[in-house]
Protein backbone atom coordinates (compact mmCIF):
# COMPACT_ATOMS: atom_id res chain seq x y z
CA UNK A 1 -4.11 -13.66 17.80
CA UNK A 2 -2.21 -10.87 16.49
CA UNK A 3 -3.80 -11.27 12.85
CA UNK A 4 -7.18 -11.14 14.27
CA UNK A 5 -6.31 -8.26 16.30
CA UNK A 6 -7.23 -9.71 19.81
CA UNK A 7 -5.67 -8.09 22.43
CA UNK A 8 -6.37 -10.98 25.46
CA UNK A 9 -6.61 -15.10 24.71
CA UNK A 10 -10.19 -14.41 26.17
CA UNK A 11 -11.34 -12.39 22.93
CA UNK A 12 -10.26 -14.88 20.95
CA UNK A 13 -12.27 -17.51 22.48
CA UNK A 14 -15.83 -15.58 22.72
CA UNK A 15 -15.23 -15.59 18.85
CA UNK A 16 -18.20 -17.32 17.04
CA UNK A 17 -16.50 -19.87 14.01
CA UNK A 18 -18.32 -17.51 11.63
CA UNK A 19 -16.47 -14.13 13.26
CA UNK A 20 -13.73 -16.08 13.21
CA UNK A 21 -13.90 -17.22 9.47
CA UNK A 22 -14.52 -13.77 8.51
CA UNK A 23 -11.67 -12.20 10.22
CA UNK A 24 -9.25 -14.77 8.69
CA UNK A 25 -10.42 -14.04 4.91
CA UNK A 26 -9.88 -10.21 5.98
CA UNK A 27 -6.39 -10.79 7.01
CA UNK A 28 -5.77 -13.12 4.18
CA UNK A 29 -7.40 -10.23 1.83
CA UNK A 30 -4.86 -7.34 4.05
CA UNK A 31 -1.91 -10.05 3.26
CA UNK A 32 -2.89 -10.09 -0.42
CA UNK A 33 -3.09 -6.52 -0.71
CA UNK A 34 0.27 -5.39 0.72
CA UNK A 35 1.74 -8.32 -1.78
CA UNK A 36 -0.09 -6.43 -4.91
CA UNK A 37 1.63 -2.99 -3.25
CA UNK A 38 4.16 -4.89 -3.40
CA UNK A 39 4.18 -5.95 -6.74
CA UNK A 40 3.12 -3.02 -7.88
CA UNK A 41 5.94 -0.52 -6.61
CA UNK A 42 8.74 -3.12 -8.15
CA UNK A 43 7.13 -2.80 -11.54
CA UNK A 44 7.43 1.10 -11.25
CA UNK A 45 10.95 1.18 -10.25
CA UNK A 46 11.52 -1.20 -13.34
CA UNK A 47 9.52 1.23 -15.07
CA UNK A 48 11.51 4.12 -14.15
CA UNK A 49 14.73 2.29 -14.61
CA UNK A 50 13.98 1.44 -18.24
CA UNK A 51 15.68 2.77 -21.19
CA UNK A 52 15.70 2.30 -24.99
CA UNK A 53 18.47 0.23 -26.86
CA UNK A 54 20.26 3.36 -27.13
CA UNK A 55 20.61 4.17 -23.59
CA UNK A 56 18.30 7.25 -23.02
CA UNK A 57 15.65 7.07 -20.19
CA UNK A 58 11.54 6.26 -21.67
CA UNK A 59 10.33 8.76 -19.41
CA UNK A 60 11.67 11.76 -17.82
CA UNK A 61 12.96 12.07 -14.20
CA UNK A 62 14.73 14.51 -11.87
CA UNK A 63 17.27 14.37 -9.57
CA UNK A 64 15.87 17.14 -7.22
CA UNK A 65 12.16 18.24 -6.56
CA UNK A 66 13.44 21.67 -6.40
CA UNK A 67 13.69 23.52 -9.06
CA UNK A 68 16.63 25.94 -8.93
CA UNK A 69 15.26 28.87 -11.52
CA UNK A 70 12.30 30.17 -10.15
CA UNK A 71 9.38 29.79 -12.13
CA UNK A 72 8.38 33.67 -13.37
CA UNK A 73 4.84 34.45 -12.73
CA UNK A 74 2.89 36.03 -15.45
CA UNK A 75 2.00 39.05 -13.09
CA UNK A 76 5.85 39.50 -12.17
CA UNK A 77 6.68 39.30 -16.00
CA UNK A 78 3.77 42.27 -16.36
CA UNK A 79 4.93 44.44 -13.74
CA UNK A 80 8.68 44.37 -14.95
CA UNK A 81 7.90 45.32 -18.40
CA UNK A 82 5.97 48.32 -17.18
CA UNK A 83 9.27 48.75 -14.94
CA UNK A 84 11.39 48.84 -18.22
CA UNK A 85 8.60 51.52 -19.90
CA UNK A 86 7.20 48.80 -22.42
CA UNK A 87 3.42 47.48 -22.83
């Protein structure tokens, strides 16, 4: 019952065959799509993992998502070189 998502036994039985036919292929299809998720997120770890015969890493990653140097803004970089009596 708890694929079907029937709270009481009684739901469950005023199912039609066809109803119920349907709800099973949409659970199998639910089961089938959390395997490809599955599936899916192993490959990119593997992915991620990889390197080349010498050792480096294929693609780039970072340890933090912060970056510690603030990024300058192109209006702050304009303002201090007015500040310092260029442009």
């Amino acid at each position: 019952m708890r694929y079907l998502g029937c709270k009481t036994p009684d739901e469950a039985m005023m199912l039609s065959p066809r109803e119920y036919r349907l709800m099973m292929k949409a659970c199998e299809l639910r089961l089938q799509d959390q395997r490809r998720l599955i599936a899916l997120q192993a490959y990119e770890n593997a992915r991620a993992r990889s390197v080349d015969r010498h050792g480096r890493s294929l693609y780039p990653h970072f340890s933090d998502f912060y970056n510690p140097e603030p990024v300058s803004d192109p209006l702050e970089r304009l303002r201090e070189s007015f500040k310092k009596g260029g442009a």
